[in-house]
N, C-alpha and C. Protein backbone atom coordinates (compact mmCIF):
# COMPACT_ATOMS: atom_id res chain seq x y z
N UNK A 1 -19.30 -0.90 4.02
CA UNK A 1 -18.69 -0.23 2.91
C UNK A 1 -18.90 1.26 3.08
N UNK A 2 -17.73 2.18 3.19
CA UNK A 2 -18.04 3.29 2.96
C UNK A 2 -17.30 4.29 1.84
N UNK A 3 -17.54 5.42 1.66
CA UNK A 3 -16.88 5.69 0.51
C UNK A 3 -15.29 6.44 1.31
N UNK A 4 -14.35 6.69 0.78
CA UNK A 4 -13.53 7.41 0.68
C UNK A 4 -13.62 8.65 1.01
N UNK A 5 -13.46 9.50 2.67
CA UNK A 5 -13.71 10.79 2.26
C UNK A 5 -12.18 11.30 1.91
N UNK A 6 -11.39 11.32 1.49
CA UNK A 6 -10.07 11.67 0.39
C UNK A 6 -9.65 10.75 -0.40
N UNK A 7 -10.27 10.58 -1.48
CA UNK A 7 -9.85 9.44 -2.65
C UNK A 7 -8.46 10.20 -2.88
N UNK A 8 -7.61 9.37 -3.95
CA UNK A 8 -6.49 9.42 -4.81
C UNK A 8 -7.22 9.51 -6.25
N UNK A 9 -7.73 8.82 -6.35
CA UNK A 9 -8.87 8.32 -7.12
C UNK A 9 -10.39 8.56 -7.42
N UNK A 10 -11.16 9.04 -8.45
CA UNK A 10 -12.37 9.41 -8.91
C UNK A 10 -12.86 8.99 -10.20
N UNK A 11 -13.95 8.54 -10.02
CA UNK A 11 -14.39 8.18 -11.60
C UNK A 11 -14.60 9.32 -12.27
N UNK A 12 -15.12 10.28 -11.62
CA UNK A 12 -15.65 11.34 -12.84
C UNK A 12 -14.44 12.78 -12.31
N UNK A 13 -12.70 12.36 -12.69
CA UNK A 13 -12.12 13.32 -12.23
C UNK A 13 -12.48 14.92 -12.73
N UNK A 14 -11.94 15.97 -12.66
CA UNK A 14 -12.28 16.92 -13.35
C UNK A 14 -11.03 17.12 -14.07
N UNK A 15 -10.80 17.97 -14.59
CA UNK A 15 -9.59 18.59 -15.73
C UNK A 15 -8.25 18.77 -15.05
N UNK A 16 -7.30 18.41 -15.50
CA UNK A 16 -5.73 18.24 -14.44
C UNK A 16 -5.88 20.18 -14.02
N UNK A 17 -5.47 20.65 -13.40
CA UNK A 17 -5.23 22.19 -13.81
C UNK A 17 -3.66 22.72 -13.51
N UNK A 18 -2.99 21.50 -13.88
CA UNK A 18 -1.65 22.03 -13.77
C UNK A 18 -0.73 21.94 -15.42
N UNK A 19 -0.52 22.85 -15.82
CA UNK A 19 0.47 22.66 -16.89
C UNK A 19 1.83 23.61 -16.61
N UNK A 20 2.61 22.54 -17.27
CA UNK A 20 4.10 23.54 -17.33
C UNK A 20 4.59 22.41 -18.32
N UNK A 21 6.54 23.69 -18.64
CA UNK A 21 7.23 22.62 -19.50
C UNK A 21 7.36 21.18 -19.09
N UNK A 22 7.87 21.17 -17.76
CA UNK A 22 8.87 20.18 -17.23
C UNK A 22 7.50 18.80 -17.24
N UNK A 23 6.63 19.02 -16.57
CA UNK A 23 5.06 18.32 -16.51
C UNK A 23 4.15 18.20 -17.17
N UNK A 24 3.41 17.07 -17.51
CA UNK A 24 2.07 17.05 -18.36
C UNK A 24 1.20 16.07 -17.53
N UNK A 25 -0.08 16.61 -16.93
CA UNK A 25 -1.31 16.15 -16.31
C UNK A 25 -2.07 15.45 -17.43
N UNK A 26 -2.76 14.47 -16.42
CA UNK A 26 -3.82 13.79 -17.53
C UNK A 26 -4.66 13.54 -16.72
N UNK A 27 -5.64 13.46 -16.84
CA UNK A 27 -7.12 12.72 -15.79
C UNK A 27 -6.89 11.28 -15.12
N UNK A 28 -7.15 11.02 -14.35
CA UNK A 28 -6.57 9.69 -13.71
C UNK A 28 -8.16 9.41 -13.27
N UNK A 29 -8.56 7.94 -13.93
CA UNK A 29 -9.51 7.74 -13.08
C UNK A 29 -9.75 6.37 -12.37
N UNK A 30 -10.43 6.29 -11.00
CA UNK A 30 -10.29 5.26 -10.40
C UNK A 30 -11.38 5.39 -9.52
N UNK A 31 -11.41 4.39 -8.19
CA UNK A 31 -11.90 4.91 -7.28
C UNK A 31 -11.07 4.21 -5.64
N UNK A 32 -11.62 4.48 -5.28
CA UNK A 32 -10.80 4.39 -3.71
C UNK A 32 -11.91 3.83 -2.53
N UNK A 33 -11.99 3.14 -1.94
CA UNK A 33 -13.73 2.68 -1.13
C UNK A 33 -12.86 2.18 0.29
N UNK A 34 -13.93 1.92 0.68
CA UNK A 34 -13.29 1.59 1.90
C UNK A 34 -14.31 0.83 2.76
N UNK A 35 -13.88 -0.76 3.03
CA UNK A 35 -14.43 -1.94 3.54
C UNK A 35 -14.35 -1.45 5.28
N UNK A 36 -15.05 -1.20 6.28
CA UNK A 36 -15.01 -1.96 7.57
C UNK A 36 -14.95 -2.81 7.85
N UNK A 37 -14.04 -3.48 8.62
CA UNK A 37 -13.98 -5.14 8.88
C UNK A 37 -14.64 -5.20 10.12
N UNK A 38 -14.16 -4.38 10.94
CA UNK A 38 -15.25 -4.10 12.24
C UNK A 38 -15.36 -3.14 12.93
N UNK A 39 -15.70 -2.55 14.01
CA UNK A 39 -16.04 -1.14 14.37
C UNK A 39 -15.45 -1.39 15.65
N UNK A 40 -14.87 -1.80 15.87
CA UNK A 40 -13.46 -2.08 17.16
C UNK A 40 -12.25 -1.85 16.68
N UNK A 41 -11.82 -0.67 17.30
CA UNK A 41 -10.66 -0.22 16.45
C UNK A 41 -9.87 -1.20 16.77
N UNK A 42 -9.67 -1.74 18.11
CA UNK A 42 -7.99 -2.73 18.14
C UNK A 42 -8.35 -4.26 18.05
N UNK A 43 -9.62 -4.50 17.11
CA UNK A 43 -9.62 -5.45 16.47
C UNK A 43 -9.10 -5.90 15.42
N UNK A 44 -9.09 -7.88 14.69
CA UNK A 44 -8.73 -7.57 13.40
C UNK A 44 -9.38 -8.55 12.88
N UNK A 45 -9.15 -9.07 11.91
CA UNK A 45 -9.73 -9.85 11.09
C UNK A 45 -10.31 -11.34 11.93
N UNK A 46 -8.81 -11.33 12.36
CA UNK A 46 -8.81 -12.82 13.10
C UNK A 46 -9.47 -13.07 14.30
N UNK A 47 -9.97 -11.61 15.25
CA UNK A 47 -10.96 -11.60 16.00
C UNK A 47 -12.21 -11.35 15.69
N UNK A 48 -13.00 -11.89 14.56
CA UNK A 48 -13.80 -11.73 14.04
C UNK A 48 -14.53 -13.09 14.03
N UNK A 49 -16.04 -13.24 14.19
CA UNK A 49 -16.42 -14.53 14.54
C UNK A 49 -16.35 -15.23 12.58
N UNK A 50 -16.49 -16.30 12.41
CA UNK A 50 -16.43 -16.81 10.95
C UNK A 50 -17.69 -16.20 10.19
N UNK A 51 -18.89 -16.26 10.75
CA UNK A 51 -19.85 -15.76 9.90
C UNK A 51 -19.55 -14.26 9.48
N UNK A 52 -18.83 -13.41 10.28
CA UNK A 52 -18.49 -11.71 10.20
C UNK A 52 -17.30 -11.89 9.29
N UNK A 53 -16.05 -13.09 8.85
CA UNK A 53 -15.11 -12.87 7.65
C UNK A 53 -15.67 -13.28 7.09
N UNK A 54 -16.94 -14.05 6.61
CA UNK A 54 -17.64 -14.69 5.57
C UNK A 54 -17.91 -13.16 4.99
N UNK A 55 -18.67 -12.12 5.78
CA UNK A 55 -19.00 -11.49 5.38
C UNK A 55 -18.07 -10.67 4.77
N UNK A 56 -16.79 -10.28 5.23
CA UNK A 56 -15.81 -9.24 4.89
C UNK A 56 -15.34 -9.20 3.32
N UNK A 57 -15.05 -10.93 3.23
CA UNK A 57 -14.59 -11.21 2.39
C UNK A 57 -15.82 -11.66 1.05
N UNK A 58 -16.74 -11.77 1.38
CA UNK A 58 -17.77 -11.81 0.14
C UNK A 58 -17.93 -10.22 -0.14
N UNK A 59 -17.52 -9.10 0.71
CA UNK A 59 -17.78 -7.72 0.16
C UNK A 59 -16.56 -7.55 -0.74
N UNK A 60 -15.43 -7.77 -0.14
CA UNK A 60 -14.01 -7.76 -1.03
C UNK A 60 -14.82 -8.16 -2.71
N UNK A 61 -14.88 -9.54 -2.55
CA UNK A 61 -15.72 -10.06 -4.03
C UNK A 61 -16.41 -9.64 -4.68
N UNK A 62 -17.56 -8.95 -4.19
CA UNK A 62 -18.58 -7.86 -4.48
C UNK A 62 -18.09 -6.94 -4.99
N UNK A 63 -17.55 -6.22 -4.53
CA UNK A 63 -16.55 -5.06 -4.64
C UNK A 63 -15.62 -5.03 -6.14
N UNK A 64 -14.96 -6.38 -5.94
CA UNK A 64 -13.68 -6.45 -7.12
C UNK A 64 -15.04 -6.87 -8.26
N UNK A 65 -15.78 -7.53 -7.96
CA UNK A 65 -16.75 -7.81 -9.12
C UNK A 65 -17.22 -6.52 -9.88
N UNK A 66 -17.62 -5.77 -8.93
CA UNK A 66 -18.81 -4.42 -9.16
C UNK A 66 -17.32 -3.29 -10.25
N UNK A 67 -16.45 -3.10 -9.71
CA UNK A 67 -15.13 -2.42 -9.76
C UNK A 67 -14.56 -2.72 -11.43
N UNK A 68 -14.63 -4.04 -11.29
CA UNK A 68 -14.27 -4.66 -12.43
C UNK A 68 -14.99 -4.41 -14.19
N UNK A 69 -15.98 -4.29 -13.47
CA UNK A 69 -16.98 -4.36 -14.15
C UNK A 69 -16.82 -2.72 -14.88
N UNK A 70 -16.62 -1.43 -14.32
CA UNK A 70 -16.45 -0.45 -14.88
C UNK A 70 -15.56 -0.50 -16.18
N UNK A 71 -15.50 0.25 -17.34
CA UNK A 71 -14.97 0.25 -18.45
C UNK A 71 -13.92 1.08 -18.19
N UNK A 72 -14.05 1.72 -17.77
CA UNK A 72 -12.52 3.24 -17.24
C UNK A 72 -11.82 2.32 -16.15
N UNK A 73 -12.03 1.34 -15.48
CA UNK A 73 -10.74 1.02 -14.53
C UNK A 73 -10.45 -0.58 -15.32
N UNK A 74 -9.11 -0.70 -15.29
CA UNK A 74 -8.20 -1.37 -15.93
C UNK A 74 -7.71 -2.12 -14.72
N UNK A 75 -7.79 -2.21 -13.53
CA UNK A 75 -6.63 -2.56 -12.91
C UNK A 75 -7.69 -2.39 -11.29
N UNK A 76 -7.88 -3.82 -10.69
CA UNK A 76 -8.42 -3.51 -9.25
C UNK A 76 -7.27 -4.25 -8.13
N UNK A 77 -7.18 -3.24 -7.26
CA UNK A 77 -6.28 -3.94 -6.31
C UNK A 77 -6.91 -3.43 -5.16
N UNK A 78 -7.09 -4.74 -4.32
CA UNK A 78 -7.75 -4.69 -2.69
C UNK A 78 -6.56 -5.22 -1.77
N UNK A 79 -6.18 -4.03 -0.90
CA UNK A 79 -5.44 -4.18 0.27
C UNK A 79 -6.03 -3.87 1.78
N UNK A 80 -5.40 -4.50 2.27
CA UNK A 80 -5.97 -3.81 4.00
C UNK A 80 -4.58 -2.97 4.51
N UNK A 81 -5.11 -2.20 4.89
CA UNK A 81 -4.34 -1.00 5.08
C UNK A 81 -5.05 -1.39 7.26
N UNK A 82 -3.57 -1.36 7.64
CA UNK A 82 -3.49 -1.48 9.16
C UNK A 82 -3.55 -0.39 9.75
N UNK A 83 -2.17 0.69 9.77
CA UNK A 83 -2.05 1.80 9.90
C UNK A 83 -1.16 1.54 10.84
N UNK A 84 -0.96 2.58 11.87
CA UNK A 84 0.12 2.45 13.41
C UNK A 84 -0.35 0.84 13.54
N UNK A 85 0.31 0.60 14.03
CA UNK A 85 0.69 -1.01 15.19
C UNK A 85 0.81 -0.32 16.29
């Protein structure tokens, strides 16, 4: 598990600092994390021995549990993000 070094997302955002007519900012809060599945980049899930997705996927759980659990986030969604093919 590591954190996000460029979230979208922050629990403790700071103050929008954009106002105009056309726009209105509001604080958005969330967070953004980020699971390693493995440290082989042109690996994937499925080359992973069973005890190592046991593990992946009990962090996913962990994760949506721990996530869930905050009062400011409404809404958890876990994707795997591939990137280039």
């Amino acid at each position: 598990m590591l954190q996000n070094r460029f979230p979208a997302l922050v629990l403790n955002p700071a103050n929008p600092s954009y106002e105009g007519a056309l726009l209105r900012s509001r604080k958005a809060f969330g967070a953004c994390e980020v699971v390693v599945e493995t440290p082989a980049h042109e690996g994937d899930l499925c080359d992973l021995s069973l005890g190592n997705v046991r593990k992946v996927i009990e962090t996913f759980a962990k994760e949506f549990e721990r996530l869930s659990s905050v009062k400011k986030i409404r809404y958890v969604a876990e994707f795997r993000n591939k990137g280039r093919r």
